[in-house]
PDB file of N, CA and C in Angstrom:
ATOM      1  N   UNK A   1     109.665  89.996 118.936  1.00  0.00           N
ATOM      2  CA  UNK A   1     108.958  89.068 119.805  1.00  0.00           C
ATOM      3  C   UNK A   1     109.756  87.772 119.856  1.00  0.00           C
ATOM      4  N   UNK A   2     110.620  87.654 121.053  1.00  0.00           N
ATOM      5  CA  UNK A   2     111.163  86.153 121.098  1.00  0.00           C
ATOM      6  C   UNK A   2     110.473  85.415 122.011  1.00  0.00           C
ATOM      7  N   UNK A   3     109.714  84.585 121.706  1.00  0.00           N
ATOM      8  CA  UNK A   3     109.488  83.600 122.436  1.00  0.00           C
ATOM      9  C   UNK A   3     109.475  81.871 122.500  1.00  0.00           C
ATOM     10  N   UNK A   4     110.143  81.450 123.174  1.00  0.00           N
ATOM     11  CA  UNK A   4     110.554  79.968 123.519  1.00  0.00           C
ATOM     12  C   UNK A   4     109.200  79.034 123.372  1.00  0.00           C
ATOM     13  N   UNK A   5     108.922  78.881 122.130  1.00  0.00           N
ATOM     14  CA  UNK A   5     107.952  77.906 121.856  1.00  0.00           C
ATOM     15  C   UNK A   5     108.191  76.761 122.213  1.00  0.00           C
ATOM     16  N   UNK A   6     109.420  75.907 122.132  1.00  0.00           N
ATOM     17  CA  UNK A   6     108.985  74.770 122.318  1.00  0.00           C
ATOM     18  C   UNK A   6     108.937  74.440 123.636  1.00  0.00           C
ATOM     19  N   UNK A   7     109.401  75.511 124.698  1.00  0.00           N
ATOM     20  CA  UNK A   7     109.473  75.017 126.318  1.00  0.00           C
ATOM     21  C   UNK A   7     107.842  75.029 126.287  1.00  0.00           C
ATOM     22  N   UNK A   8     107.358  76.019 125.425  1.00  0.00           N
ATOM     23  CA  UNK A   8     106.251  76.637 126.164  1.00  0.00           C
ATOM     24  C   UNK A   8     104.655  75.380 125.847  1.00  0.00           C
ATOM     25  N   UNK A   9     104.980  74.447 124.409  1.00  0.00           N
ATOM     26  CA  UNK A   9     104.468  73.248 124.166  1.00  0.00           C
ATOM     27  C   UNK A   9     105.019  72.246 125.266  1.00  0.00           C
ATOM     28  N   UNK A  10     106.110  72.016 125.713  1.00  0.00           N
ATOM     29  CA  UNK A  10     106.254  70.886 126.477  1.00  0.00           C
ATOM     30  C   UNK A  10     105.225  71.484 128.097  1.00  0.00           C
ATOM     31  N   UNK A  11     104.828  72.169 128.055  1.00  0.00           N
ATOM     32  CA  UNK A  11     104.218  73.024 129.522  1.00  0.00           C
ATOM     33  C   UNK A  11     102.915  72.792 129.497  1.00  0.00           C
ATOM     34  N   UNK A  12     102.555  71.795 130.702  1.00  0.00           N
ATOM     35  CA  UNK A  12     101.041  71.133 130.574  1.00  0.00           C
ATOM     36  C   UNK A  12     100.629  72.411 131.278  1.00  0.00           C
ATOM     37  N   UNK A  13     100.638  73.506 132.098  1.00  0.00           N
ATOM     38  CA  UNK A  13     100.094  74.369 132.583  1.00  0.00           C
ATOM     39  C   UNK A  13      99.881  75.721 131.630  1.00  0.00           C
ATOM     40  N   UNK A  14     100.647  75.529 130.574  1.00  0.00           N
ATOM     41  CA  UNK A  14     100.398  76.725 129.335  1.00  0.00           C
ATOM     42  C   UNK A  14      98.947  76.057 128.786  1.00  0.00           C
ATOM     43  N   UNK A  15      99.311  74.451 128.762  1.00  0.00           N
ATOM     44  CA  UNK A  15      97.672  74.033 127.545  1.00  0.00           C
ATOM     45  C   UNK A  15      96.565  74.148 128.598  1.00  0.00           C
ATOM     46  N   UNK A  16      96.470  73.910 129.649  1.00  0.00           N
ATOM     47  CA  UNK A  16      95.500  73.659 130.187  1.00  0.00           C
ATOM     48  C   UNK A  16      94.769  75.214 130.484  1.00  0.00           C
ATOM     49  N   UNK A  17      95.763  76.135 130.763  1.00  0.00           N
ATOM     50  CA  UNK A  17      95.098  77.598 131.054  1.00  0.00           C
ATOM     51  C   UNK A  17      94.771  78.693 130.122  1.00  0.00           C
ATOM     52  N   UNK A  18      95.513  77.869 129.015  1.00  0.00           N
ATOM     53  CA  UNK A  18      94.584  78.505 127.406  1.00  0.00           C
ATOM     54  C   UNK A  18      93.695  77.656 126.920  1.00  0.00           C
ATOM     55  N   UNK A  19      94.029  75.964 127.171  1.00  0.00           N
ATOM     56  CA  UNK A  19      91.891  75.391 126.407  1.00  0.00           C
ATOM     57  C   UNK A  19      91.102  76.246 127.507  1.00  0.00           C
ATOM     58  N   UNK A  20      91.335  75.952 128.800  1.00  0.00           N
ATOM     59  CA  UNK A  20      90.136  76.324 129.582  1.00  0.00           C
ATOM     60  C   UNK A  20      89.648  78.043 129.196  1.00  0.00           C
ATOM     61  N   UNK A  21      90.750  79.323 129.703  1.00  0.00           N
ATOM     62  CA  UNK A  21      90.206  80.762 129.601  1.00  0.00           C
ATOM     63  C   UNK A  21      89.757  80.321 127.395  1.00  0.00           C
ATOM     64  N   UNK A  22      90.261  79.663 126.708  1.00  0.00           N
ATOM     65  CA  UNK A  22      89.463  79.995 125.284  1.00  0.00           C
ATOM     66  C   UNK A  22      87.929  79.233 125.470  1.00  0.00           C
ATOM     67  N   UNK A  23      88.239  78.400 126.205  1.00  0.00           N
ATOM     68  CA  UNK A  23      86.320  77.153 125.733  1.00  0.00           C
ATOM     69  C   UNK A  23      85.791  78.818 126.928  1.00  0.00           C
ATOM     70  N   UNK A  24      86.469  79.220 127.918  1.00  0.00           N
ATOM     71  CA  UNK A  24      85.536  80.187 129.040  1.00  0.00           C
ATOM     72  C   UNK A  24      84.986  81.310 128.204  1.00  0.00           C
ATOM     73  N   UNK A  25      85.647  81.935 127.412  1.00  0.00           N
ATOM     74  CA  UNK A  25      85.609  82.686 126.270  1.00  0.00           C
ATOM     75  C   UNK A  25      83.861  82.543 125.246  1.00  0.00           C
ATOM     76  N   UNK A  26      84.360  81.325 124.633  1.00  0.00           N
ATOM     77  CA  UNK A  26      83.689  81.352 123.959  1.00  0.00           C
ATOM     78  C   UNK A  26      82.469  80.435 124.456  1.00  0.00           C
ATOM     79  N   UNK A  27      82.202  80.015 125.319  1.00  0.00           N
ATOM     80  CA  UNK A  27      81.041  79.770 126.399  1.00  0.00           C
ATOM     81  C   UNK A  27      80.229  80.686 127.237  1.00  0.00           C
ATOM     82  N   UNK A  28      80.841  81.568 127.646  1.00  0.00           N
ATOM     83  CA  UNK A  28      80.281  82.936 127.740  1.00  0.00           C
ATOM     84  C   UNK A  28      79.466  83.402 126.900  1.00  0.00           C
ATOM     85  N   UNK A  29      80.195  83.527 125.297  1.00  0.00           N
ATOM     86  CA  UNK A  29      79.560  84.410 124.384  1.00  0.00           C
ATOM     87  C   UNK A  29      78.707  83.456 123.802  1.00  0.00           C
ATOM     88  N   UNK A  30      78.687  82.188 123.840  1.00  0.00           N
ATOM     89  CA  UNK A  30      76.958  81.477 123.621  1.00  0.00           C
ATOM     90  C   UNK A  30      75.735  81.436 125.058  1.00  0.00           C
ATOM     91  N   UNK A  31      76.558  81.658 125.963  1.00  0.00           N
ATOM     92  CA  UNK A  31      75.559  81.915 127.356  1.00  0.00           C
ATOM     93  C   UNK A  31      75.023  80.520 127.368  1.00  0.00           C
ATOM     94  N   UNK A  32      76.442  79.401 127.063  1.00  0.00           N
ATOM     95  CA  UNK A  32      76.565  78.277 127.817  1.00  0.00           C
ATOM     96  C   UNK A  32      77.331  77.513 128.949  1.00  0.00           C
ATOM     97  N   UNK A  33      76.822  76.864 129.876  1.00  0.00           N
ATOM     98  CA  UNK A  33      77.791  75.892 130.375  1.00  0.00           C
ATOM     99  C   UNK A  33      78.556  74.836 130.402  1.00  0.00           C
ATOM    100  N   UNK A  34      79.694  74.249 131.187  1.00  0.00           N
ATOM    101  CA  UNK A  34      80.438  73.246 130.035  1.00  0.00           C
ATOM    102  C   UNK A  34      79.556  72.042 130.285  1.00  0.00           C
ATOM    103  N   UNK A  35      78.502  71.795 131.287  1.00  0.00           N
ATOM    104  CA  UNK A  35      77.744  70.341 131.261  1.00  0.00           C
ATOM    105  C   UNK A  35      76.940  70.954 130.338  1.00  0.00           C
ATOM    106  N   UNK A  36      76.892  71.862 129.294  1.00  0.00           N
ATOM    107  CA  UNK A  36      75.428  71.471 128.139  1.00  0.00           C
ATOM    108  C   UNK A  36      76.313  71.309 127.260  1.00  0.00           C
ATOM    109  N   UNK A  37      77.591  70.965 126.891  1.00  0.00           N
ATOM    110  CA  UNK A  37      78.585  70.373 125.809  1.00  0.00           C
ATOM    111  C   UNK A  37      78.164  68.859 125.981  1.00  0.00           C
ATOM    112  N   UNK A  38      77.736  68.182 125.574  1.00  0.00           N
ATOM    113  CA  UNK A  38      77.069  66.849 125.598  1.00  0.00           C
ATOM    114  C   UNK A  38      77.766  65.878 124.439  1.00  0.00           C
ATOM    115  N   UNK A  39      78.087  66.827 123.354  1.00  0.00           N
ATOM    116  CA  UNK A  39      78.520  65.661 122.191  1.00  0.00           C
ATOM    117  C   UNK A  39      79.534  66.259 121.007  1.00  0.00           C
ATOM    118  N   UNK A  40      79.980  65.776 120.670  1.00  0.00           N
ATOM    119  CA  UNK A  40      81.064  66.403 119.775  1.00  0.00           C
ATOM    120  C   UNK A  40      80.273  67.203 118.686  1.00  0.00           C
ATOM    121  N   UNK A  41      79.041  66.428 118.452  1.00  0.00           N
ATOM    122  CA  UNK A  41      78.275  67.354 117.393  1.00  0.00           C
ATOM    123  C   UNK A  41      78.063  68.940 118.001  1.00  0.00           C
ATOM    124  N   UNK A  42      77.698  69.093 119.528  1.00  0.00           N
ATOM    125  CA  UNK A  42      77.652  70.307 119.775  1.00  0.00           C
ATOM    126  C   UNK A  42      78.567  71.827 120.165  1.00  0.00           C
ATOM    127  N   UNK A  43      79.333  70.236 120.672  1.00  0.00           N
ATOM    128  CA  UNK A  43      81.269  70.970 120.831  1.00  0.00           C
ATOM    129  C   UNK A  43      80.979  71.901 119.368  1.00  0.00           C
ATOM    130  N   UNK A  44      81.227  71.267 118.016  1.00  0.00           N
ATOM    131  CA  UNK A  44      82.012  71.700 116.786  1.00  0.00           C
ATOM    132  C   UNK A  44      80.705  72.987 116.648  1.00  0.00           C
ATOM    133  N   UNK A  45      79.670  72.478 117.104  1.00  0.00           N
ATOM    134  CA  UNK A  45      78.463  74.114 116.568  1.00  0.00           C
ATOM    135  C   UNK A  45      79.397  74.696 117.164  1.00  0.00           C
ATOM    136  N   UNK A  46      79.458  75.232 118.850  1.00  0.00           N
ATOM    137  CA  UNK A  46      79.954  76.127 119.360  1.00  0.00           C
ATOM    138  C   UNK A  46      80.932  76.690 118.770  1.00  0.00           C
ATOM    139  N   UNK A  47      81.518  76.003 118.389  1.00  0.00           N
ATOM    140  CA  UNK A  47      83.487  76.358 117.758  1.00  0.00           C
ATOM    141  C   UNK A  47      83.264  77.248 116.392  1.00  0.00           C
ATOM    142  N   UNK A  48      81.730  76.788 115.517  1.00  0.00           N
ATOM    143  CA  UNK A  48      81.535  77.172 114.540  1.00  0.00           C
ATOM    144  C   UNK A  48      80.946  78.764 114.591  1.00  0.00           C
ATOM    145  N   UNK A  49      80.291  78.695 115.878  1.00  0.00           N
ATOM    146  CA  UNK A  49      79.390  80.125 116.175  1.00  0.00           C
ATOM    147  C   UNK A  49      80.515  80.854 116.462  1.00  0.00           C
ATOM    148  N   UNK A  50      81.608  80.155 117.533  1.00  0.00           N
ATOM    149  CA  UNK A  50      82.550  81.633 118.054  1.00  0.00           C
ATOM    150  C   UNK A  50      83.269  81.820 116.741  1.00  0.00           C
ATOM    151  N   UNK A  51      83.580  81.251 115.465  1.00  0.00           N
ATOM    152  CA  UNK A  51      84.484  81.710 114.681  1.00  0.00           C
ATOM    153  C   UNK A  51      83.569  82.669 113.895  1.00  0.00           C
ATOM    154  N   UNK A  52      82.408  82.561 113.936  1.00  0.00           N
ATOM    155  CA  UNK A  52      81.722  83.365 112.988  1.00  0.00           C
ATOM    156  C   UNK A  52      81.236  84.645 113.630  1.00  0.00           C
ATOM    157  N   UNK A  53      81.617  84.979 114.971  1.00  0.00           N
ATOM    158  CA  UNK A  53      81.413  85.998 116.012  1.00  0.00           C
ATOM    159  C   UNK A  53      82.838  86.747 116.360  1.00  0.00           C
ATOM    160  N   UNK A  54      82.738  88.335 115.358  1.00  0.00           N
ATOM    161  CA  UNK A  54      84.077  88.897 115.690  1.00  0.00           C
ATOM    162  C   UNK A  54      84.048  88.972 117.075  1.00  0.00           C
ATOM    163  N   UNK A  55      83.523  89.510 117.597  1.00  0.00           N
ATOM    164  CA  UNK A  55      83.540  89.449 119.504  1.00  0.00           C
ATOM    165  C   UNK A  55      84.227  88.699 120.150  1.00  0.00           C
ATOM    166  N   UNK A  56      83.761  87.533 119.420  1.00  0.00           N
ATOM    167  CA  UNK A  56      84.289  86.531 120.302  1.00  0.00           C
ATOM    168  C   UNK A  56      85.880  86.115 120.065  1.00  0.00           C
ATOM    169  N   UNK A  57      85.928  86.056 118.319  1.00  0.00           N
ATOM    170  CA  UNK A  57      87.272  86.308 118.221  1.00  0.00           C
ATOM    171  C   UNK A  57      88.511  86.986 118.496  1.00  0.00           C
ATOM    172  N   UNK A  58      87.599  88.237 118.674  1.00  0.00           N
ATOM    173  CA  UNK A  58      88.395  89.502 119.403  1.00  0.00           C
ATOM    174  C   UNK A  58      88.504  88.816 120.901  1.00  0.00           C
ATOM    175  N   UNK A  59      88.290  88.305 121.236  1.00  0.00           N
ATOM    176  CA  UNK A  59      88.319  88.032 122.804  1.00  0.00           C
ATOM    177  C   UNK A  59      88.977  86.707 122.994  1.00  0.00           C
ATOM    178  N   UNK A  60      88.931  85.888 122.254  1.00  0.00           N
ATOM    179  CA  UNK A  60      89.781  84.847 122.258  1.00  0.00           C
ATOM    180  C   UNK A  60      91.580  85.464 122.328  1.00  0.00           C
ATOM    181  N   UNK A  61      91.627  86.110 121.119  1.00  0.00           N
ATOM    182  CA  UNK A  61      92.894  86.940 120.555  1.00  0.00           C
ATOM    183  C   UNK A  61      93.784  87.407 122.469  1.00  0.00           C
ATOM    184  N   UNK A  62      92.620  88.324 122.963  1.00  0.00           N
ATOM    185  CA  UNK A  62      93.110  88.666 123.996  1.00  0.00           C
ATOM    186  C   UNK A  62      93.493  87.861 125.095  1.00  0.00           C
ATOM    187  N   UNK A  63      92.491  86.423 124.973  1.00  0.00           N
ATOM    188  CA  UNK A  63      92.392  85.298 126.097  1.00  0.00           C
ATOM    189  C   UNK A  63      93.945  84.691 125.689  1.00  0.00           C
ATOM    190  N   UNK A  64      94.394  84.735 124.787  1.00  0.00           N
ATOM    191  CA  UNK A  64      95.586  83.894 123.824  1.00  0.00           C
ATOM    192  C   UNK A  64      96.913  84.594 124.357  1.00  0.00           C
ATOM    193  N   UNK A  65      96.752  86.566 124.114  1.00  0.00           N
ATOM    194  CA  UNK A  65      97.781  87.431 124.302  1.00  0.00           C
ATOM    195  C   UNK A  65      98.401  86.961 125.796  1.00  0.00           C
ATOM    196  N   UNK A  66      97.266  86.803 127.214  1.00  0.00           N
ATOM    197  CA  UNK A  66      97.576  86.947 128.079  1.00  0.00           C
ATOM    198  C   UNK A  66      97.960  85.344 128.533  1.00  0.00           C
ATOM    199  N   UNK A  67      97.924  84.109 127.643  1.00  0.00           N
ATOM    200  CA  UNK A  67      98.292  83.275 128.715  1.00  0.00           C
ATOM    201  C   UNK A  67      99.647  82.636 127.674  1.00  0.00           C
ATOM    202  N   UNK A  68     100.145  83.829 126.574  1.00  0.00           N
ATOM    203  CA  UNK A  68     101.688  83.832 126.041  1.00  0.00           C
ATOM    204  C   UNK A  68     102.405  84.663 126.646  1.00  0.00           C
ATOM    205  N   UNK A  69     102.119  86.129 126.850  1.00  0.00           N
ATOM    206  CA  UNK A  69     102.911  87.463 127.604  1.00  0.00           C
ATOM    207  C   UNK A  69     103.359  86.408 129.121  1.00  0.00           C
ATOM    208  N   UNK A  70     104.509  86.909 128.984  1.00  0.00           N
ATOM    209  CA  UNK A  70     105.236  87.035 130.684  1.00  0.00           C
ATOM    210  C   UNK A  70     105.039  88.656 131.058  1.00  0.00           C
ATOM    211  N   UNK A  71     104.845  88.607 131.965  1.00  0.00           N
ATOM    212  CA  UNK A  71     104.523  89.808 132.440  1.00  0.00           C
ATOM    213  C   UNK A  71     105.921  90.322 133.576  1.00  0.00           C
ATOM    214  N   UNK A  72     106.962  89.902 133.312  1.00  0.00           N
ATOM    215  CA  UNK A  72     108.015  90.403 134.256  1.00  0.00           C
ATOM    216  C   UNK A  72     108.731  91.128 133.065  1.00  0.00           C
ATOM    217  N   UNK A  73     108.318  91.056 131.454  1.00  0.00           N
ATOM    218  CA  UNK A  73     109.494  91.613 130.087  1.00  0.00           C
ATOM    219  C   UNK A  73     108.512  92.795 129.989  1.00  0.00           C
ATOM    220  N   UNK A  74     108.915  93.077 129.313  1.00  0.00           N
ATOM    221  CA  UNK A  74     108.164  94.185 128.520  1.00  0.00           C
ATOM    222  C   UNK A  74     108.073  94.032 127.078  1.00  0.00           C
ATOM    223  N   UNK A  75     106.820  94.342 126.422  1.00  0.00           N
ATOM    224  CA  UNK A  75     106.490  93.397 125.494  1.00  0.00           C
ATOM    225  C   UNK A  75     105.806  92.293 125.232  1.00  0.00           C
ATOM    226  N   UNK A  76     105.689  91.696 124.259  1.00  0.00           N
ATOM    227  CA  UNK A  76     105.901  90.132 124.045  1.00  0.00           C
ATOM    228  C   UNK A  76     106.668  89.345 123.745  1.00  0.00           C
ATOM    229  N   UNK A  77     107.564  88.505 125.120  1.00  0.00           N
ATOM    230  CA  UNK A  77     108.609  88.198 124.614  1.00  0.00           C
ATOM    231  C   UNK A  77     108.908  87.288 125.931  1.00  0.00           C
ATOM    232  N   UNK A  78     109.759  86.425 125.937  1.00  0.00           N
ATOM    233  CA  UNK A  78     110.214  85.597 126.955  1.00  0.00           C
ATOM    234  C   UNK A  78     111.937  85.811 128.013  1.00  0.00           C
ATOM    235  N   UNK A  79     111.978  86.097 128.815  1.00  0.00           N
ATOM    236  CA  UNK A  79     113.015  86.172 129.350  1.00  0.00           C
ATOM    237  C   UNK A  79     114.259  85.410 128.711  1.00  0.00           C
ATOM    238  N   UNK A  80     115.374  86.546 128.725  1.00  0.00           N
ATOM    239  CA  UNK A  80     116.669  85.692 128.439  1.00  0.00           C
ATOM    240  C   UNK A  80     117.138  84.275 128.993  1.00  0.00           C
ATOM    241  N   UNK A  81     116.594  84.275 130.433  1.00  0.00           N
ATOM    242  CA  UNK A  81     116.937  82.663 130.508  1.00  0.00           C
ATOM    243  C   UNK A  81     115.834  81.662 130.264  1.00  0.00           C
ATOM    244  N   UNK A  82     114.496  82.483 130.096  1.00  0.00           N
ATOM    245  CA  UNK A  82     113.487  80.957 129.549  1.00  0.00           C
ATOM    246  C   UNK A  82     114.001  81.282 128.025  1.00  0.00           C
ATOM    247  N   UNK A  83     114.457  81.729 126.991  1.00  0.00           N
ATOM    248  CA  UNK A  83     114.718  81.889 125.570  1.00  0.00           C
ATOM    249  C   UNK A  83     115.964  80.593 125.707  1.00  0.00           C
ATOM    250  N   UNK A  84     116.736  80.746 126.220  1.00  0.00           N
ATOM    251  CA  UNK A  84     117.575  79.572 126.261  1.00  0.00           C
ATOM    252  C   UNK A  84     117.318  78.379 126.971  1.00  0.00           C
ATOM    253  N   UNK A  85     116.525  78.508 127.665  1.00  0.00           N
ATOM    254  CA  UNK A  85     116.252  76.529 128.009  1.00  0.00           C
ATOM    255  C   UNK A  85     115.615  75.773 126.875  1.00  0.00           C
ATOM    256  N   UNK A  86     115.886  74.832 126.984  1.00  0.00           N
ATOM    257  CA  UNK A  86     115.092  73.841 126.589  1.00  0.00           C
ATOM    258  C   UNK A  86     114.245  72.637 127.039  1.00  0.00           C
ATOM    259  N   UNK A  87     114.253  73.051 128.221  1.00  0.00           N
ATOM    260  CA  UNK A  87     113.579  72.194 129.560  1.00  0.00           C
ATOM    261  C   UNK A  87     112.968  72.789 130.405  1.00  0.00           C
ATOM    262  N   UNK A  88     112.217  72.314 130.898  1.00  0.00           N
ATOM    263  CA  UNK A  88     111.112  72.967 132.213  1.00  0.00           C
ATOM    264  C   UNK A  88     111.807  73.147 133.205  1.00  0.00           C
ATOM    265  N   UNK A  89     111.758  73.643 134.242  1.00  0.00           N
ATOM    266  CA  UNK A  89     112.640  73.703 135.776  1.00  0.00           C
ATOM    267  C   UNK A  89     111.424  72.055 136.503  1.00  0.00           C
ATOM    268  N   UNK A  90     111.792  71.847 137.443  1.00  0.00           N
ATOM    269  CA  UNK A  90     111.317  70.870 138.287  1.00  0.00           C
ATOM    270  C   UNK A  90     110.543  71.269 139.258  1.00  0.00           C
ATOM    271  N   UNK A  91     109.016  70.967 139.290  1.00  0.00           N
ATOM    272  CA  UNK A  91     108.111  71.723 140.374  1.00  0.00           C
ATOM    273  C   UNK A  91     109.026  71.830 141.854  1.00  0.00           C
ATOM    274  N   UNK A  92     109.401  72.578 142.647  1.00  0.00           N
ATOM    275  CA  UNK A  92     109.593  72.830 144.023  1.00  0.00           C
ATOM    276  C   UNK A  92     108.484  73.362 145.063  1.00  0.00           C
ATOM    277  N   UNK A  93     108.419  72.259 145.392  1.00  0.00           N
ATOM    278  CA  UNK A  93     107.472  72.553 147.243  1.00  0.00           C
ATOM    279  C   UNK A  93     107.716  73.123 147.809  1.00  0.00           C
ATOM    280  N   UNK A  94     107.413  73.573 148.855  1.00  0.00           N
ATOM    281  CA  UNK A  94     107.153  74.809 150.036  1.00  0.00           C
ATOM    282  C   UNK A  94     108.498  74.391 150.661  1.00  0.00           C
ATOM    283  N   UNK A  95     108.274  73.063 151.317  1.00  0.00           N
ATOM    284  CA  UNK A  95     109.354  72.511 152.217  1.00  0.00           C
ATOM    285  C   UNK A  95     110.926  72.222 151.420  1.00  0.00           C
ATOM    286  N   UNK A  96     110.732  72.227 150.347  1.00  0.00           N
ATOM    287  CA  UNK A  96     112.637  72.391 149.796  1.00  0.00           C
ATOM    288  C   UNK A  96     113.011  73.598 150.267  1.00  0.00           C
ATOM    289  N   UNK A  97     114.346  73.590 149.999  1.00  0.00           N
ATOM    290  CA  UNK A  97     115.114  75.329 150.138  1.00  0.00           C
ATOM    291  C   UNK A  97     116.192  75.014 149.490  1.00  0.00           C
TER     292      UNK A  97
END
């Protein structure tokens, strides 16, 4: 399994699409929504129920697998040229070429 951790920490679109599918995860399996998260006291219950819920752990695990896998390798593992960067590419718009 090679994969380019540190591109993959500098990548605000890796954190944002694993907090969100893990809090979706484990919001589901309390059969809550994110406006009844009201206070940090209730944040940390939740966090406390999904760790104590194999289900949910099991499902986190999978929520985790799929937003590390590239899906163009086979495996788990990062392409030969994202394994060697060390930098993000630069968003490109429709209208460049």
């Amino acid at each position: 399994m090679k994969i380019n951790w540190g591109l993959r920490w500098k990548n605000p679109t890796f954190w944002v699409q694993t907090i969100v599918a893990v809090m979706a995860v484990i919001l589901a399996q309390a059969g809550m929504k994110w406006n009844e998260i009201v206070s940090w006291y209730a944040f940390w219950e939740l966090i406390k129920q999904a760790i104590a819920s194999p289900v949910t752990v099991v499902a986190v695990i999978g929520v985790l697998m799929n937003a590390i896998n590239d899906p163009t390798v086979e495996g788990v593992s990062d392409t030969a040229d994202t394994i060697g960067r060390e930098e993000l590419f630069e968003s490109v718009t429709a209208t460049e070429e």
